[in-house]
C-alpha atoms as a PDB file:
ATOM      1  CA  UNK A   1     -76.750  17.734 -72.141  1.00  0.00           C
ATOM      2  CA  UNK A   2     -79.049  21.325 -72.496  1.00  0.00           C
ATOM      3  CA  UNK A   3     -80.245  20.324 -68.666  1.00  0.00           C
ATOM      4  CA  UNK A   4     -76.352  20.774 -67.562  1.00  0.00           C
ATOM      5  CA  UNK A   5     -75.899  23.818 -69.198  1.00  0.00           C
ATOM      6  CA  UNK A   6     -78.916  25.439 -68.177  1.00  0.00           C
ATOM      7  CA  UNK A   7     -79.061  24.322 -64.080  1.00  0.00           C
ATOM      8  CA  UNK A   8     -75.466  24.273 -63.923  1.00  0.00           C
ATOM      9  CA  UNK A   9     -74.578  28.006 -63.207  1.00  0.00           C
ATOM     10  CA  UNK A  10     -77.247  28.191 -60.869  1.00  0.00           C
ATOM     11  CA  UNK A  11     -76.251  25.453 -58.622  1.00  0.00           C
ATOM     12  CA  UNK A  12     -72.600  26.418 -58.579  1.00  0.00           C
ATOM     13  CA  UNK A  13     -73.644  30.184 -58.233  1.00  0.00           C
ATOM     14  CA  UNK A  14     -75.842  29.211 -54.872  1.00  0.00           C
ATOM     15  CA  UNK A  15     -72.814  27.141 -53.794  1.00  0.00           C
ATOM     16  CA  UNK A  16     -70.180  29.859 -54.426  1.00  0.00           C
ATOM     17  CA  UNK A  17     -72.429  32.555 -52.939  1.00  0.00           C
ATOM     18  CA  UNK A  18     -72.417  30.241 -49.993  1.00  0.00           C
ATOM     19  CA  UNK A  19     -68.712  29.860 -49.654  1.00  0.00           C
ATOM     20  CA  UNK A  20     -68.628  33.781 -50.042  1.00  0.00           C
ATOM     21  CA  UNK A  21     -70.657  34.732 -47.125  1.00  0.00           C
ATOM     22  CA  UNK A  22     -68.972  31.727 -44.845  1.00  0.00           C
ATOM     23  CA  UNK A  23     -65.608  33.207 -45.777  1.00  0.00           C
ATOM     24  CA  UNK A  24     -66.840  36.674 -45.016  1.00  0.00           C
ATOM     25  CA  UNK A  25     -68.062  35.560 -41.377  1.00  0.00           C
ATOM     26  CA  UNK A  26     -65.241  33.722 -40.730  1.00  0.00           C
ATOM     27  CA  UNK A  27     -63.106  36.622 -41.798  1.00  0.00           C
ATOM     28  CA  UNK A  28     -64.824  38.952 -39.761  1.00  0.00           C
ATOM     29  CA  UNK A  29     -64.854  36.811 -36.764  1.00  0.00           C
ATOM     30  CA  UNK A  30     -61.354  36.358 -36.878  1.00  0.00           C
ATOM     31  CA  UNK A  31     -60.530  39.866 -37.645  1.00  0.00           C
ATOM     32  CA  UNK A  32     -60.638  40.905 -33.863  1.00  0.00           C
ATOM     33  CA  UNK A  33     -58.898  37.760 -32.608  1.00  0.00           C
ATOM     34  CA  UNK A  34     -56.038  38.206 -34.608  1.00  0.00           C
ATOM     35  CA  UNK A  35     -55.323  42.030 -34.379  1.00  0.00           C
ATOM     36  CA  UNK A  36     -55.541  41.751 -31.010  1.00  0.00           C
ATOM     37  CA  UNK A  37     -53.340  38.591 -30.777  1.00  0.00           C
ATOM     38  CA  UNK A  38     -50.990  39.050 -33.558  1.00  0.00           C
ATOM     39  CA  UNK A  39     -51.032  42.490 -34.027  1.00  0.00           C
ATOM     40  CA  UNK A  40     -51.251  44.604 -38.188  1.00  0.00           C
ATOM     41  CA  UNK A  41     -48.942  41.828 -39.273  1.00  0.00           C
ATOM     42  CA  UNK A  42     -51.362  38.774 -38.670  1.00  0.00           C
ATOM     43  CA  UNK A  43     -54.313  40.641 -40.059  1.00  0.00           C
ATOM     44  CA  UNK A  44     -52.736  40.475 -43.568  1.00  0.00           C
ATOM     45  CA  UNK A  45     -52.014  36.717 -42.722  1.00  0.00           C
ATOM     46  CA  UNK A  46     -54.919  36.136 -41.160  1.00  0.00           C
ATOM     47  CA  UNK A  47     -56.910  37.584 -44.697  1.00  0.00           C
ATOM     48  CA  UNK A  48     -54.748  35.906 -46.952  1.00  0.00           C
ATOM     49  CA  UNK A  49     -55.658  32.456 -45.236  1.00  0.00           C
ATOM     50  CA  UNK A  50     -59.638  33.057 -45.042  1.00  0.00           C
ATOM     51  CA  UNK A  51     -59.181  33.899 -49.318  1.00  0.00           C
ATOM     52  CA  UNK A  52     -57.208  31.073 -49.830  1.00  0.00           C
ATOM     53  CA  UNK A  53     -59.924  28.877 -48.145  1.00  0.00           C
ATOM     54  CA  UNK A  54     -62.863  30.847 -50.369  1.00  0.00           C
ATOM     55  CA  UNK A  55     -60.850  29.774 -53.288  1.00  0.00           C
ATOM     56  CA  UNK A  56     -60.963  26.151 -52.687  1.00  0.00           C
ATOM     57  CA  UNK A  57     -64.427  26.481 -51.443  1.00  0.00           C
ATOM     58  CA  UNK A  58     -65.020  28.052 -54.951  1.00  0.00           C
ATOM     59  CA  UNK A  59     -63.136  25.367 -56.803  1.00  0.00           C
ATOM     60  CA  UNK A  60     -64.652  22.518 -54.559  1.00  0.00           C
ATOM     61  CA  UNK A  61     -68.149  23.781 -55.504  1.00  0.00           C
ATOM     62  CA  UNK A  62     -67.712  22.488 -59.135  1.00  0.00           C
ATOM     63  CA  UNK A  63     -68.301  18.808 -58.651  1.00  0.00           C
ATOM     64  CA  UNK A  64     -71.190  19.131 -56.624  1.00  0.00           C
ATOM     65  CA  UNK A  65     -72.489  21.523 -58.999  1.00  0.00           C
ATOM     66  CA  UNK A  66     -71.961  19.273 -61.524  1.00  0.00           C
ATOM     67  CA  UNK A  67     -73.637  15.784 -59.946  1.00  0.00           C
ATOM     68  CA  UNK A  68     -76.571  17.963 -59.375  1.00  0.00           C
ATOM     69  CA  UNK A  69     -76.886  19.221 -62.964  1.00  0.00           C
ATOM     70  CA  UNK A  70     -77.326  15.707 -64.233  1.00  0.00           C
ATOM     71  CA  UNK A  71     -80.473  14.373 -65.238  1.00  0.00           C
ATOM     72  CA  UNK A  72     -79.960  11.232 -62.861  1.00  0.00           C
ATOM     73  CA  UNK A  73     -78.418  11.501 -59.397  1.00  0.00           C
ATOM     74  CA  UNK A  74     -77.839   7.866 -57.629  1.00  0.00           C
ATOM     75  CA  UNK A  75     -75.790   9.092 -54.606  1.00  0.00           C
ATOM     76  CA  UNK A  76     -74.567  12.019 -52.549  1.00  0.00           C
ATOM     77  CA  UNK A  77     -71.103  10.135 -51.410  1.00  0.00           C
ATOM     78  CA  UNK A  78     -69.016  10.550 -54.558  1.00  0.00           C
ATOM     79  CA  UNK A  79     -69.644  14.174 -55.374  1.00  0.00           C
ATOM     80  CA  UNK A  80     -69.161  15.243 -51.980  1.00  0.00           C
ATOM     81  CA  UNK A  81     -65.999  13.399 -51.857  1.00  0.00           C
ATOM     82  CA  UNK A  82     -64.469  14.807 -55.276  1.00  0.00           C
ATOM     83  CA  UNK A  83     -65.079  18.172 -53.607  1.00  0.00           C
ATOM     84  CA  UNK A  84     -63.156  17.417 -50.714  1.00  0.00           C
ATOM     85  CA  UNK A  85     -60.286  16.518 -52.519  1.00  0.00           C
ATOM     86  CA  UNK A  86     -60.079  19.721 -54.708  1.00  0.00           C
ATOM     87  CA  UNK A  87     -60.736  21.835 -51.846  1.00  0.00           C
ATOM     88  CA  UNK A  88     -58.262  20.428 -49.917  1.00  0.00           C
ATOM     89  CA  UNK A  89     -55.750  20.064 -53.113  1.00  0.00           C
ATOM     90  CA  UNK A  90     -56.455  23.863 -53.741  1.00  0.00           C
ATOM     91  CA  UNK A  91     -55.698  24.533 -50.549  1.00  0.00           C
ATOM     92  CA  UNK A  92     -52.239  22.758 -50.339  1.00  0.00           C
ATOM     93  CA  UNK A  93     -51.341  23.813 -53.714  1.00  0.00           C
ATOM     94  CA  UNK A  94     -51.880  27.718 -52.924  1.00  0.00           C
ATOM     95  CA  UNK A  95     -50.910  27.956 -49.089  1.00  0.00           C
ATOM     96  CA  UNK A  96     -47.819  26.277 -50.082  1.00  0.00           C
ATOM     97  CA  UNK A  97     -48.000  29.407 -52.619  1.00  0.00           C
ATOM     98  CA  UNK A  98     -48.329  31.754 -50.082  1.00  0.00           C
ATOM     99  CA  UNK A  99     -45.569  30.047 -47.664  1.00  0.00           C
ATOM    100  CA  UNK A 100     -42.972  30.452 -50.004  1.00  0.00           C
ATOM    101  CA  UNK A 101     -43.940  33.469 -52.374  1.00  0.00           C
ATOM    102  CA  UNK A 102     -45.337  35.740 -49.871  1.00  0.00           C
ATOM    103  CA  UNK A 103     -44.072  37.950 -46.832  1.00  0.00           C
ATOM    104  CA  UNK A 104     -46.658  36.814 -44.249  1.00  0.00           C
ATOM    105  CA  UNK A 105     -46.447  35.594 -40.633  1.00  0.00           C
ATOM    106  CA  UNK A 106     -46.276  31.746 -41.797  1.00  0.00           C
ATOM    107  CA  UNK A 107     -47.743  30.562 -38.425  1.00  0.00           C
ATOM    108  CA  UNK A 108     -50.824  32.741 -38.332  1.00  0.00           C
ATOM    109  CA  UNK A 109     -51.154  31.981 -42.224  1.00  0.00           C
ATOM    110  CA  UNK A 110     -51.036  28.366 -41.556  1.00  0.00           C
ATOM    111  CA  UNK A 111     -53.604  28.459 -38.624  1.00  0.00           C
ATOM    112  CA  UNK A 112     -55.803  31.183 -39.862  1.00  0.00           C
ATOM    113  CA  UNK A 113     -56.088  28.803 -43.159  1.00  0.00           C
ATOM    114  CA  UNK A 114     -56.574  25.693 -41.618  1.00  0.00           C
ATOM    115  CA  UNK A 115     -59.225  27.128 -39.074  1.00  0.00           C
ATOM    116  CA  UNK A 116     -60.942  29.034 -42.011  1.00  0.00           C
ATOM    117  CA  UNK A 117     -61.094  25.761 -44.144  1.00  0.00           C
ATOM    118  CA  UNK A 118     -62.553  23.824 -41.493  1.00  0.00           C
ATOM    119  CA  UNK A 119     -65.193  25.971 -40.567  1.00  0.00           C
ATOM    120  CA  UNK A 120     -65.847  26.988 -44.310  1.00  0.00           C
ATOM    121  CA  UNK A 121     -65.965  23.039 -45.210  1.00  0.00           C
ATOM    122  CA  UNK A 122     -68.204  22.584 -42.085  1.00  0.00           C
ATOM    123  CA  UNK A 123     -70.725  24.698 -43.892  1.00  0.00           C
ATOM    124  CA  UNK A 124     -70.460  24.261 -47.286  1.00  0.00           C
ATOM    125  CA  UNK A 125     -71.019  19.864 -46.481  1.00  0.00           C
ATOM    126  CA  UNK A 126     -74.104  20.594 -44.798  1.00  0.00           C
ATOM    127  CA  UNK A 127     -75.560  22.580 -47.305  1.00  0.00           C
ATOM    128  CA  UNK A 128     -74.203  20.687 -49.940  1.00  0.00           C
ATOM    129  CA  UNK A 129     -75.496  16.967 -48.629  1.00  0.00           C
ATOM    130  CA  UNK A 130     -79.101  19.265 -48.122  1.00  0.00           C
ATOM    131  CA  UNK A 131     -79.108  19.851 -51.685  1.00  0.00           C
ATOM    132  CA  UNK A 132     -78.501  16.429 -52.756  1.00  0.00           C
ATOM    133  CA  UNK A 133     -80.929  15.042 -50.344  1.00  0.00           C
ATOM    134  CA  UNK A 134     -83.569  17.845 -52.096  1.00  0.00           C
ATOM    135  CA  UNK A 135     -82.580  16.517 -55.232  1.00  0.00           C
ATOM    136  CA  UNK A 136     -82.485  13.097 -54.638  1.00  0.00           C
ATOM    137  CA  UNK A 137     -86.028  12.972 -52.803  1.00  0.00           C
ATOM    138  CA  UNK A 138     -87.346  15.243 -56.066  1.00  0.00           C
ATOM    139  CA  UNK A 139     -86.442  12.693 -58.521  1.00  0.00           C
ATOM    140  CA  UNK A 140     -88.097   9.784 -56.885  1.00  0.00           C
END
């Protein structure tokens, strides 16, 4: 139980810092796009939707952060999996938050989420299964 506490803020602060500097590319990436598309309004959408996606990137860090804490790690599937399924929970739960409680352009909320999520998950599998491969080839 000491080897959890000890390895677990590092993992899950690599992992976070991760999701951070995805969401901050794929913020400033779409920054341009949607100015120029959807004018001030979108931007504010378009910002809203990249932080809800670092959120759940944030949140969906935890399990894998967790499996790779343990003293024994069997396999990569189930953490990786449990990580999907808060992100994308987190994601439903708050842009259906955002839908209803906010002012923002809901269609370039919607798409500016769902584009930012998909290229944020993009990254955060691959280094995510590279970790657990590390791991799991280090305690062989």
């Amino acid at each position: 139980m000491t080897s959890l506490k000890v390895t677990f803020p590092r993992y899950y602060a690599k992992f976070v810092g991760v999701t951070l500097v995805s969401g901050l590319l794929v913020a400033g990436v779409g920054y341009a796009i949607v100015k120029q598309t959807f004018g001030g309004e979108g931007v504010g959408a378009m910002l809203t939707g990249c932080g809800i996606s670092a959120i759940a990137g944030c949140l969906g860090s935890i399990p894998i952060a967790m499996a790779l804490s343990q003293d024994e790690l069997r396999s990569n599937a189930t953490p990786i999996l449990m990580a999907t399924f808060v992100r994308f929970a987190a994601v439903l739960f708050l842009v259906v938050a955002a839908i209803f409680g906010g002012s923002f352009d809901r269609p370039t909320l919607v798409l500016s989420t769902a584009l930012s999520y998909l290229l944020m998950l993009a990254i955060d599998t691959v280094v995510s299964i590279n970790a657990m491969n590390r791991r799991i080839g280090n305690s062989r």
